[in-house]
PDB file of N, CA and C in Angstrom:
ATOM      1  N   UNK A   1      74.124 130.204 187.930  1.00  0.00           N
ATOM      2  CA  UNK A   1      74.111 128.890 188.541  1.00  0.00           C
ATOM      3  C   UNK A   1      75.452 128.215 188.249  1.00  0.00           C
ATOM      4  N   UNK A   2      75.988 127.149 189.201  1.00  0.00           N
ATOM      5  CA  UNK A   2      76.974 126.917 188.760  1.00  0.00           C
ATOM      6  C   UNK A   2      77.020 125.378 187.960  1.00  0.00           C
ATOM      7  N   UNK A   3      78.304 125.468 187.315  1.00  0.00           N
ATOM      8  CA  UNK A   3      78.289 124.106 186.716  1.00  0.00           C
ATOM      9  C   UNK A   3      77.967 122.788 187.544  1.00  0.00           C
ATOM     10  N   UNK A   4      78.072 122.802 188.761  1.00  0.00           N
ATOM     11  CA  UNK A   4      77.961 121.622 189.661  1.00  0.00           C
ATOM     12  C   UNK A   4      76.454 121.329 189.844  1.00  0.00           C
ATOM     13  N   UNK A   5      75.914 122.541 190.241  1.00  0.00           N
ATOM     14  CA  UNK A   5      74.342 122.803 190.432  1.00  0.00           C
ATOM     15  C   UNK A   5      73.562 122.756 189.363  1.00  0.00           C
ATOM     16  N   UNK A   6      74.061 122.954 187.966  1.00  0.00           N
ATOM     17  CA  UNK A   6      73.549 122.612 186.945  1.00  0.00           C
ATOM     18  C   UNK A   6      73.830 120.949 186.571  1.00  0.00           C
ATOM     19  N   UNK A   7      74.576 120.155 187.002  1.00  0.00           N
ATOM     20  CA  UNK A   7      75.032 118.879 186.454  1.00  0.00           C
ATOM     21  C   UNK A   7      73.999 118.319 187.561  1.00  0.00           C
ATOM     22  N   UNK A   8      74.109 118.414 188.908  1.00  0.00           N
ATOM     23  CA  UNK A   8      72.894 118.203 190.101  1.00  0.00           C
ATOM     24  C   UNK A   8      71.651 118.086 188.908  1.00  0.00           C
ATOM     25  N   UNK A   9      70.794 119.310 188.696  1.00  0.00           N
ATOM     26  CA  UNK A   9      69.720 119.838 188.400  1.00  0.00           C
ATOM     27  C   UNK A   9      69.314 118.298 186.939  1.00  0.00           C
ATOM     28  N   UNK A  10      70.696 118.192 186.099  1.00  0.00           N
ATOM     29  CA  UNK A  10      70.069 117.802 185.003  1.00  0.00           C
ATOM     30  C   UNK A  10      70.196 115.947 185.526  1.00  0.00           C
ATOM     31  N   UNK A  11      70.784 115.520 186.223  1.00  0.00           N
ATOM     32  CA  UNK A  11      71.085 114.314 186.568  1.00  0.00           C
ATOM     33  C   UNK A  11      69.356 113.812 187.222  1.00  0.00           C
ATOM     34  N   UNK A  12      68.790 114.789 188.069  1.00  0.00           N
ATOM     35  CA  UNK A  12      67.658 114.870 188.688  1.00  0.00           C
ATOM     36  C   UNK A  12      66.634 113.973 187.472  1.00  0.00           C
ATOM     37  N   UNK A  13      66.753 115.692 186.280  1.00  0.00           N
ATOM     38  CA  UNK A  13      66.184 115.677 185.155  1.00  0.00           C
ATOM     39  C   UNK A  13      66.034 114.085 184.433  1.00  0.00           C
ATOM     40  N   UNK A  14      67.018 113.821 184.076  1.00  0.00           N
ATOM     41  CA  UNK A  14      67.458 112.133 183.641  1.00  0.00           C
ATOM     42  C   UNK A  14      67.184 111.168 184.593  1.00  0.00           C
ATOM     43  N   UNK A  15      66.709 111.276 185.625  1.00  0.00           N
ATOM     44  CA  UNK A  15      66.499 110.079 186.594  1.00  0.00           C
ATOM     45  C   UNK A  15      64.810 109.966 186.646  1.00  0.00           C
ATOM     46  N   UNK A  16      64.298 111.475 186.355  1.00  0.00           N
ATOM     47  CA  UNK A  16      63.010 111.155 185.898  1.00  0.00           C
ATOM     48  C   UNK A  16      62.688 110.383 184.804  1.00  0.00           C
ATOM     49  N   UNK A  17      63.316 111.092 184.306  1.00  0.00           N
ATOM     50  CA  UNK A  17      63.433 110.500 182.646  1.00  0.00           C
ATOM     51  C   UNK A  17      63.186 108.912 182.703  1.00  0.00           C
ATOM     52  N   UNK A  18      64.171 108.930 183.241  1.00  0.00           N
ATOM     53  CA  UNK A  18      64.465 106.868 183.115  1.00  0.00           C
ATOM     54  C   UNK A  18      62.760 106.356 183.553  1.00  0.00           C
ATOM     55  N   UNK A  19      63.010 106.861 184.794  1.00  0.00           N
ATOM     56  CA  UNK A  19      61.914 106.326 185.865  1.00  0.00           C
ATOM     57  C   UNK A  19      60.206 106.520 184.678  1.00  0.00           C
ATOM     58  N   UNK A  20      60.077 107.486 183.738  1.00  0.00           N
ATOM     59  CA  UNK A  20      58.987 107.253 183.159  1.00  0.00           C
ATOM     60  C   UNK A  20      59.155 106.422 182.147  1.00  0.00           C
ATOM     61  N   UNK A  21      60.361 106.070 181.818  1.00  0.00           N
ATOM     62  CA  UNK A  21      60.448 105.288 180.466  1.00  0.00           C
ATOM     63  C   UNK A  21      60.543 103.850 180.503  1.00  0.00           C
ATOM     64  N   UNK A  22      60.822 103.524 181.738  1.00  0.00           N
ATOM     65  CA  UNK A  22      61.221 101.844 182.253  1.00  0.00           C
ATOM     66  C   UNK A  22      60.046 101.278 182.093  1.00  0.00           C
ATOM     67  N   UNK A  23      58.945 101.064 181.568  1.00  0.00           N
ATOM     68  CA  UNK A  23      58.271 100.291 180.900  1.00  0.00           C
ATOM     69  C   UNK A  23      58.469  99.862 179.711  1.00  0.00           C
ATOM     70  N   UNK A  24      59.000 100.810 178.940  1.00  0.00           N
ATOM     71  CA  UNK A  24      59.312 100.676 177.960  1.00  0.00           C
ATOM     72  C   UNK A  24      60.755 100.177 177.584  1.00  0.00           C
ATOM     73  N   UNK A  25      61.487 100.484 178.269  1.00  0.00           N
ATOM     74  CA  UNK A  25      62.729  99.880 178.425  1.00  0.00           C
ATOM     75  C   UNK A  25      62.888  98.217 179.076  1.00  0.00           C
ATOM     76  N   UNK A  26      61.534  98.025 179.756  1.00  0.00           N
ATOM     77  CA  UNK A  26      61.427  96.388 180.330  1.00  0.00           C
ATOM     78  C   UNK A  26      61.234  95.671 178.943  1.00  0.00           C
ATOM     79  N   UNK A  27      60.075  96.081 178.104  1.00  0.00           N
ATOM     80  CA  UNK A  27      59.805  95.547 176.806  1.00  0.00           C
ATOM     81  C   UNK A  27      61.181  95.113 176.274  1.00  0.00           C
ATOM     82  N   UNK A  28      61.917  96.274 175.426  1.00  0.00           N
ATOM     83  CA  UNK A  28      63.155  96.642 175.149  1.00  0.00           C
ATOM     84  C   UNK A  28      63.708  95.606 175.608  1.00  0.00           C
ATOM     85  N   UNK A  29      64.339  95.366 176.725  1.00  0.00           N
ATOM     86  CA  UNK A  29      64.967  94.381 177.533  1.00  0.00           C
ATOM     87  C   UNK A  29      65.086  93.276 177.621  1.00  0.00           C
ATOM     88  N   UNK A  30      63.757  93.181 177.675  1.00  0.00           N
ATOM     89  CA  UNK A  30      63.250  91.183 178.145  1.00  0.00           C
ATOM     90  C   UNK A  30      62.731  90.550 176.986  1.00  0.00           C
ATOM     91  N   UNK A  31      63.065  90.790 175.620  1.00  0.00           N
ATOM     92  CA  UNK A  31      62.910  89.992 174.843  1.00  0.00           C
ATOM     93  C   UNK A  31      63.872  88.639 175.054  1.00  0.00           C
ATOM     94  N   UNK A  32      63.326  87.892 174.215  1.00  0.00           N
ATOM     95  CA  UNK A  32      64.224  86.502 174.332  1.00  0.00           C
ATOM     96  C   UNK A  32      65.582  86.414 173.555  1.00  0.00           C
ATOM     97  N   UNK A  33      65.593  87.221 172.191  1.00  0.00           N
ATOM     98  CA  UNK A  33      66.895  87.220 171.911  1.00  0.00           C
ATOM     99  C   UNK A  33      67.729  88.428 172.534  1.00  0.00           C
ATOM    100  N   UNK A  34      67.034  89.506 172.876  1.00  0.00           N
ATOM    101  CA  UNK A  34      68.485  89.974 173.524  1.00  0.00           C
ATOM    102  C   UNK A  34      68.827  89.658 175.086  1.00  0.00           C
ATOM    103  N   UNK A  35      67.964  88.661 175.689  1.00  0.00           N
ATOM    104  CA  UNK A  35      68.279  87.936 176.889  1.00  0.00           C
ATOM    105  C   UNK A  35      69.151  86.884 176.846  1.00  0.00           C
ATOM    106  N   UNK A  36      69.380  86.346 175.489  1.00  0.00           N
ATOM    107  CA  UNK A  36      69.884  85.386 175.344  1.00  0.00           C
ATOM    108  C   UNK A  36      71.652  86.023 175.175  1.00  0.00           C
ATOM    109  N   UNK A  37      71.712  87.142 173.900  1.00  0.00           N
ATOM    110  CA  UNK A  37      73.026  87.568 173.968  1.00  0.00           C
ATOM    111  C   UNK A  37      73.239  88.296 175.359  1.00  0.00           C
ATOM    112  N   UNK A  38      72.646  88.894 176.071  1.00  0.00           N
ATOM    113  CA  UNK A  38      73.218  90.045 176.991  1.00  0.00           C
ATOM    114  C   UNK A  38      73.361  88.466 178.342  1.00  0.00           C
ATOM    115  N   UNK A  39      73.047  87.384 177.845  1.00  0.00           N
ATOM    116  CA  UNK A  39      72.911  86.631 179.158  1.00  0.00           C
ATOM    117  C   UNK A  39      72.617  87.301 180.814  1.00  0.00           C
ATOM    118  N   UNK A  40      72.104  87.631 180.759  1.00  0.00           N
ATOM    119  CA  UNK A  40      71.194  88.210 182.331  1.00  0.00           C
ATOM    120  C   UNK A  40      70.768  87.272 183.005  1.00  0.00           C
ATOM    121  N   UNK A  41      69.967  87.010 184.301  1.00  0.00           N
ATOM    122  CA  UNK A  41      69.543  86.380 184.584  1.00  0.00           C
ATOM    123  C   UNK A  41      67.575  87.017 185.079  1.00  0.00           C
ATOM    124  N   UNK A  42      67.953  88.011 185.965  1.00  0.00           N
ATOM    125  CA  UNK A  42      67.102  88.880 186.222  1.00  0.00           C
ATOM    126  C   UNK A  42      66.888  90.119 185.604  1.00  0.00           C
ATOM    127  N   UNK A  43      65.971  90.882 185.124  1.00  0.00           N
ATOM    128  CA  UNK A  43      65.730  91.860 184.333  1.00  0.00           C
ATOM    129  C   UNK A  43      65.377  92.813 184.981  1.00  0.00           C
ATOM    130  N   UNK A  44      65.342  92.660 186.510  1.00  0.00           N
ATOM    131  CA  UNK A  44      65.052  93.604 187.399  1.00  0.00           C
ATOM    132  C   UNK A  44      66.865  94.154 188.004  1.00  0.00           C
ATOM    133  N   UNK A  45      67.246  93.265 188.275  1.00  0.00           N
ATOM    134  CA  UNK A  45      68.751  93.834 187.986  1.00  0.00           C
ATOM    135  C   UNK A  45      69.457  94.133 186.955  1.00  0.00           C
ATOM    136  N   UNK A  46      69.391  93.568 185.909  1.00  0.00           N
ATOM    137  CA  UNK A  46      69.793  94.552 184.569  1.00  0.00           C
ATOM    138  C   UNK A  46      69.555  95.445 184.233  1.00  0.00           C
ATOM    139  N   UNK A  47      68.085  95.849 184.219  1.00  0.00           N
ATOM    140  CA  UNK A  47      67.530  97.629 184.220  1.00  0.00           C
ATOM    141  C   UNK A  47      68.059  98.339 185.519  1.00  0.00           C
ATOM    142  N   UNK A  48      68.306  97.417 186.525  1.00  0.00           N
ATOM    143  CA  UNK A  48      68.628  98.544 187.897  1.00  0.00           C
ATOM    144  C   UNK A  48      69.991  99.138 187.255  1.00  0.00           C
ATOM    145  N   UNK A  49      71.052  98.171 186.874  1.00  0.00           N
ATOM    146  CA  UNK A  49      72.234  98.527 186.042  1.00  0.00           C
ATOM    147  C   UNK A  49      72.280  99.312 185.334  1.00  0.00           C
ATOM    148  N   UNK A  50      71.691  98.596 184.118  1.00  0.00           N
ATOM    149  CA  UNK A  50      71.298  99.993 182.748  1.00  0.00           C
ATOM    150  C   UNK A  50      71.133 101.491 183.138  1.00  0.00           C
ATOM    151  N   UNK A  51      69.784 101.674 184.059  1.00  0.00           N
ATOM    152  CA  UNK A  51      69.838 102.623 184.225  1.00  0.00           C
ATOM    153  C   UNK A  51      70.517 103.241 185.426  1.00  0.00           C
ATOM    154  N   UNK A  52      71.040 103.101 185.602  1.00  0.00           N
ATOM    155  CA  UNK A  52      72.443 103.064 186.825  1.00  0.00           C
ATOM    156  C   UNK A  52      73.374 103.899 185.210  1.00  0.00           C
ATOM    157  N   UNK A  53      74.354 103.240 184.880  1.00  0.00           N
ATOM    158  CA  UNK A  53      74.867 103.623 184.019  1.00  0.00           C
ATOM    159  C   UNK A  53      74.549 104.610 183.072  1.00  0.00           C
ATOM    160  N   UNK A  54      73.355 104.400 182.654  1.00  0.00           N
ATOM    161  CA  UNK A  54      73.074 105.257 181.459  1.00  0.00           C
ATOM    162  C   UNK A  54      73.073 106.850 182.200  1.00  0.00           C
ATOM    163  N   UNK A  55      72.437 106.624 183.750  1.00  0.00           N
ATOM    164  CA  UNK A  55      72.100 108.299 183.737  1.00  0.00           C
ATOM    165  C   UNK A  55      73.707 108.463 184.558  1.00  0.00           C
ATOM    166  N   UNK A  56      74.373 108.050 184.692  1.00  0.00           N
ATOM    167  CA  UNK A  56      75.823 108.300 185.065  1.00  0.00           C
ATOM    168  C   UNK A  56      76.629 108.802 184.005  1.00  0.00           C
ATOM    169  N   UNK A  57      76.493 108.348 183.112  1.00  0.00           N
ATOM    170  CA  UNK A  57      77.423 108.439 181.973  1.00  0.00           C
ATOM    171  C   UNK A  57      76.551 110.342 181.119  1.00  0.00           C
ATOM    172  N   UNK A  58      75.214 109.969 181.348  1.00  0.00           N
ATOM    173  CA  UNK A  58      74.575 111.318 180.822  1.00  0.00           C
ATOM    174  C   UNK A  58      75.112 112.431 181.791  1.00  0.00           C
ATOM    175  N   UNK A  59      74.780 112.016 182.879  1.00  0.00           N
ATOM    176  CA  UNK A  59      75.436 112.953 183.765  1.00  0.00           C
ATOM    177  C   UNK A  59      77.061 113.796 183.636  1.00  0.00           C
ATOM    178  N   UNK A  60      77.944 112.893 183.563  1.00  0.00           N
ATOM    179  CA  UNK A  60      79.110 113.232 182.939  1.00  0.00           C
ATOM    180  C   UNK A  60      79.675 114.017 181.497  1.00  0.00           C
ATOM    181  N   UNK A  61      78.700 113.384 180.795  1.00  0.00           N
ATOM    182  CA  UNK A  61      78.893 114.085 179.689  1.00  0.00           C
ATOM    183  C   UNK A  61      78.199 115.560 179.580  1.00  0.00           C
ATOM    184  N   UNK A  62      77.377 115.359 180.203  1.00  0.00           N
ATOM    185  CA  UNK A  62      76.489 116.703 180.500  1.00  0.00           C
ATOM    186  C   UNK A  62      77.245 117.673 181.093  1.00  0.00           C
ATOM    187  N   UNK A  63      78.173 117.423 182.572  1.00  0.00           N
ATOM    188  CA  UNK A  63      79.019 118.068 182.754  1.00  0.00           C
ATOM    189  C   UNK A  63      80.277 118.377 181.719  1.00  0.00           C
ATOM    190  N   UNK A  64      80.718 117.600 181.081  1.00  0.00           N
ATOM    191  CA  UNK A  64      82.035 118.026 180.080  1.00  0.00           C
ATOM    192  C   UNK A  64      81.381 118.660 178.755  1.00  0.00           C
ATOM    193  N   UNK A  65      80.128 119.065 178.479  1.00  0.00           N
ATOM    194  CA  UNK A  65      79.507 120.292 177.715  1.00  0.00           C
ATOM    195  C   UNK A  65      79.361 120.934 178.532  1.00  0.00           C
ATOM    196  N   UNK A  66      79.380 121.525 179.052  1.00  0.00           N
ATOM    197  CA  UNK A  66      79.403 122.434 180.085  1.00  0.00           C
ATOM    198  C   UNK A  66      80.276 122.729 180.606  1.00  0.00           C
ATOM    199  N   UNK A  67      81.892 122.363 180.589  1.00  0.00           N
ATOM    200  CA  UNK A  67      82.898 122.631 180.598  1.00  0.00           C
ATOM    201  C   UNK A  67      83.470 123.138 179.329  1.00  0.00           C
ATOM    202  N   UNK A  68      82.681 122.441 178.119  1.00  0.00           N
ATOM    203  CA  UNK A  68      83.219 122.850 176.732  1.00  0.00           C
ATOM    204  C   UNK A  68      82.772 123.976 176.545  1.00  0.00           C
ATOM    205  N   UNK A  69      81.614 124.477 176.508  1.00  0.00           N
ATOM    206  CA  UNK A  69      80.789 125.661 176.146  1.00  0.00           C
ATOM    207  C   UNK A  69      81.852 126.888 177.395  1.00  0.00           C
ATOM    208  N   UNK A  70      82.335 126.812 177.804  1.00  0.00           N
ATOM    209  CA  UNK A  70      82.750 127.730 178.884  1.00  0.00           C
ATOM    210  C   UNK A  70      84.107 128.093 178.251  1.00  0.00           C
ATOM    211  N   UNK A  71      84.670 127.231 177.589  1.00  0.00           N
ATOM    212  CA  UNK A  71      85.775 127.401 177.281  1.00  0.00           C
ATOM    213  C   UNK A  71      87.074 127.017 178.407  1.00  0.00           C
ATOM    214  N   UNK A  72      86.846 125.949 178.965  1.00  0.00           N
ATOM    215  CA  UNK A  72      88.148 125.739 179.904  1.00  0.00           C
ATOM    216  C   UNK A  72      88.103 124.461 180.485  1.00  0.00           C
ATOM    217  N   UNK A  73      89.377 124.001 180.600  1.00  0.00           N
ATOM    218  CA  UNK A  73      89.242 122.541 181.138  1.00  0.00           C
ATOM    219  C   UNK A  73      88.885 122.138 182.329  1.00  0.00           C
ATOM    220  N   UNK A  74      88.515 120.946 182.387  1.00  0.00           N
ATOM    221  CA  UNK A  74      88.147 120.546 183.659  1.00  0.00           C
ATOM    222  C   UNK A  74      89.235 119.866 184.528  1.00  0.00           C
ATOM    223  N   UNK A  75      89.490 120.461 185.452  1.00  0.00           N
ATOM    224  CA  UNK A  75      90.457 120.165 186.790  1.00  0.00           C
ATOM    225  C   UNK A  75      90.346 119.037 187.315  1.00  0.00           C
ATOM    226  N   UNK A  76      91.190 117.776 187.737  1.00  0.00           N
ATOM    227  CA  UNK A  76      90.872 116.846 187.611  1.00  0.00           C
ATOM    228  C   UNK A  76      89.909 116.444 188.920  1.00  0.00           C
ATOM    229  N   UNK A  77      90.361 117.564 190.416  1.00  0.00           N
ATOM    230  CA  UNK A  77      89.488 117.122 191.063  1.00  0.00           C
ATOM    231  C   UNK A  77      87.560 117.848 191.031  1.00  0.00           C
ATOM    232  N   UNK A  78      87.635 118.647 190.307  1.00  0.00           N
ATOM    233  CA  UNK A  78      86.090 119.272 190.107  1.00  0.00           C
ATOM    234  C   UNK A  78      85.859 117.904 189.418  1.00  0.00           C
ATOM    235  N   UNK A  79      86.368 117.615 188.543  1.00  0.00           N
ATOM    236  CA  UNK A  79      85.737 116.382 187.821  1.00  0.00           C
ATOM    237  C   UNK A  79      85.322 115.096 188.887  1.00  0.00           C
ATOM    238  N   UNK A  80      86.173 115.061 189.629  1.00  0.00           N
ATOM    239  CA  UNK A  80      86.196 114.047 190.591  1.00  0.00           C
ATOM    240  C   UNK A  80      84.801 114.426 191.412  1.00  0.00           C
ATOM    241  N   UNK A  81      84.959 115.691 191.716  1.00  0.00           N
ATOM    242  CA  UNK A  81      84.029 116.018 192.638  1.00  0.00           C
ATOM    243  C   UNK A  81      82.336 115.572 192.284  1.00  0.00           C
ATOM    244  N   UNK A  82      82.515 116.188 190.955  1.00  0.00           N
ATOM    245  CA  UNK A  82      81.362 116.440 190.089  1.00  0.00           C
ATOM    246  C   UNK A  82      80.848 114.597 189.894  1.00  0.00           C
ATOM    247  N   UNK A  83      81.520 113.927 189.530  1.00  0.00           N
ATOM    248  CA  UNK A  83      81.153 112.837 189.609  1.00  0.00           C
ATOM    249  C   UNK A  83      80.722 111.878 190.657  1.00  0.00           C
ATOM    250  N   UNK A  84      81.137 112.418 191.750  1.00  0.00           N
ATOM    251  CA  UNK A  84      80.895 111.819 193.020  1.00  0.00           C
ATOM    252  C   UNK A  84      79.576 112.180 193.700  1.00  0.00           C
ATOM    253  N   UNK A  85      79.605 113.454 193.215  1.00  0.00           N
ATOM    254  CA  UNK A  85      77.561 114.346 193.433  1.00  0.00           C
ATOM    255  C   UNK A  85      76.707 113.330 192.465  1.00  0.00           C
ATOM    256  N   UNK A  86      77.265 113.068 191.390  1.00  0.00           N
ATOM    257  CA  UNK A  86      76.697 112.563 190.281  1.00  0.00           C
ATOM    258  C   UNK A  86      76.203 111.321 191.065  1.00  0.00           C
ATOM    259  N   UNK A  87      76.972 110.301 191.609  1.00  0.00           N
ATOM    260  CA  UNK A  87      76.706 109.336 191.783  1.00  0.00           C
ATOM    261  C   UNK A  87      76.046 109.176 193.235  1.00  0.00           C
ATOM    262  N   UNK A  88      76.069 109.871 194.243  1.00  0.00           N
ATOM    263  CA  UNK A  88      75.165 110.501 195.316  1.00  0.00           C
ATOM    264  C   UNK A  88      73.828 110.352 195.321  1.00  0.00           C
ATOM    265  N   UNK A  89      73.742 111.386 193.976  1.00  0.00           N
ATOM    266  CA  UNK A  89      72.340 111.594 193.126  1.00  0.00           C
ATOM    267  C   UNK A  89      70.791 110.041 193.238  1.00  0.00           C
ATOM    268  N   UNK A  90      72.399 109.911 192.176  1.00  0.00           N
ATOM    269  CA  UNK A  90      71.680 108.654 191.819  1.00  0.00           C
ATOM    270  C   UNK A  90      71.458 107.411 192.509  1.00  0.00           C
ATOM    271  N   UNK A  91      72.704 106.743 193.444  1.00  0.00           N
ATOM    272  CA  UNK A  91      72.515 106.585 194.768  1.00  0.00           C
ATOM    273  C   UNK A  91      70.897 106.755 195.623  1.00  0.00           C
ATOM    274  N   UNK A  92      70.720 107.991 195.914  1.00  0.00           N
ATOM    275  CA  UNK A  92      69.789 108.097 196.752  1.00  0.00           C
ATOM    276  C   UNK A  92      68.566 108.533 196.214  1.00  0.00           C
ATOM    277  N   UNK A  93      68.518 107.899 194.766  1.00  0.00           N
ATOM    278  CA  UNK A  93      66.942 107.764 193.703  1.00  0.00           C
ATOM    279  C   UNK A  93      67.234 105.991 193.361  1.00  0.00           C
ATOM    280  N   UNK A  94      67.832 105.227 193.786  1.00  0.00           N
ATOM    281  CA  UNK A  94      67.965 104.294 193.506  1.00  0.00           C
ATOM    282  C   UNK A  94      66.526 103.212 193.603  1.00  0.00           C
ATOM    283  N   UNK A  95      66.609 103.603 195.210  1.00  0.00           N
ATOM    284  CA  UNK A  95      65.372 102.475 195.406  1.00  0.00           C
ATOM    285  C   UNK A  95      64.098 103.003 194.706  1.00  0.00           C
ATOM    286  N   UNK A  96      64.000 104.348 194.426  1.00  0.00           N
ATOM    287  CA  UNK A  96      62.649 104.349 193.737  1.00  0.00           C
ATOM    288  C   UNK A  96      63.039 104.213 192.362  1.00  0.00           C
ATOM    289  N   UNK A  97      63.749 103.893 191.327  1.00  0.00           N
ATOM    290  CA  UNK A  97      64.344 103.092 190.572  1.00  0.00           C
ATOM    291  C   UNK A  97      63.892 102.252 190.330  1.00  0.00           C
ATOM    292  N   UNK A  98      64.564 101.556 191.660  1.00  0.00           N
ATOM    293  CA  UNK A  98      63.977 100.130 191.424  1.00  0.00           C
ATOM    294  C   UNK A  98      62.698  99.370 191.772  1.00  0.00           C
ATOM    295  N   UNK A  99      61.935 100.527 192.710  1.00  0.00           N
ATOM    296  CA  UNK A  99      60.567 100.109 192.700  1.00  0.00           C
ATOM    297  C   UNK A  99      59.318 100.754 191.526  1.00  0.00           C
ATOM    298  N   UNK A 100      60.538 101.627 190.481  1.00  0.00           N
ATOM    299  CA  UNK A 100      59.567 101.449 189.436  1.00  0.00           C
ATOM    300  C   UNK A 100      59.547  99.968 188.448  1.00  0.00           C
ATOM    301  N   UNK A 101      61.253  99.898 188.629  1.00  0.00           N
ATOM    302  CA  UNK A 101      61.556  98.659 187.700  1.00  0.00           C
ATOM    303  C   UNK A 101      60.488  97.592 188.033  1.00  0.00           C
ATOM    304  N   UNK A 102      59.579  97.424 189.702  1.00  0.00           N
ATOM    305  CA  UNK A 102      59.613  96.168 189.723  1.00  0.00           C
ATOM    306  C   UNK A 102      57.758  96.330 189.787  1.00  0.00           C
ATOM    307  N   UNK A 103      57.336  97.377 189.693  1.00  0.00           N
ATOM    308  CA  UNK A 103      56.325  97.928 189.477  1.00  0.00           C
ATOM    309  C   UNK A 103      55.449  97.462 188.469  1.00  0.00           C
ATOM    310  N   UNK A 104      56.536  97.288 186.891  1.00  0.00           N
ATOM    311  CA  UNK A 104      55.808  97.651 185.718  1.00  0.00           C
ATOM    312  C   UNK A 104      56.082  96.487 185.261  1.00  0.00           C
ATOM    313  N   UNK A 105      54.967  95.867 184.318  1.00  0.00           N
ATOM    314  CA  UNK A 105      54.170  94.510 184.111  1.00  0.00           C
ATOM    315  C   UNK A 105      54.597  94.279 182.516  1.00  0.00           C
TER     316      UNK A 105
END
């Protein structure tokens, strides 16, 4: 399999991930003192963010172990590339994202 199709496969992986854990991550979230430092307004757009980011950044790093374990660097446009699938991904799991975010009580 290749590294691209494997970074695909695990980004998938992590978007489930999120999507079962965002209850728990609303808790997490919407307390009053860390609403107060993170100043937010909506908590349905801050988790859309959060987890926006978080599985982007997993995604990436996931790919650059997987460049490490191989033994060779990453080219700047595979990287480019790879990140742009990455964000595709996630992109087009968004709205069910966010209709878990707005789901859970």
């Amino acid at each position: 399999m290749s590294i691209s199709d494997q970074v695909k496969e695990e980004v998938q992986r992590q978007i489930d991930i999120a999507i079962e854990e965002i209850p728990y991550e609303k808790r997490r979230w919407s307390k009053s003192t860390t609403k107060l430092r993170l100043q937010y307004k909506d908590i349905s757009d801050f988790l859309l963010g959060f987890e926006y980011g978080r599985i982007s950044e997993d995604g990436v790093w996931y790919y650059r172990s997987l460049i490490n374990k191989r033994r060779r660097g990453a080219a700047g446009e595979e990287a480019e590339q790879v990140t742009k699938e990455i964000n595709s991904i996630i992109f087009d799991r968004l709205p069910e994202i966010r209709q878990a975010i707005l789901k859970t009580d």
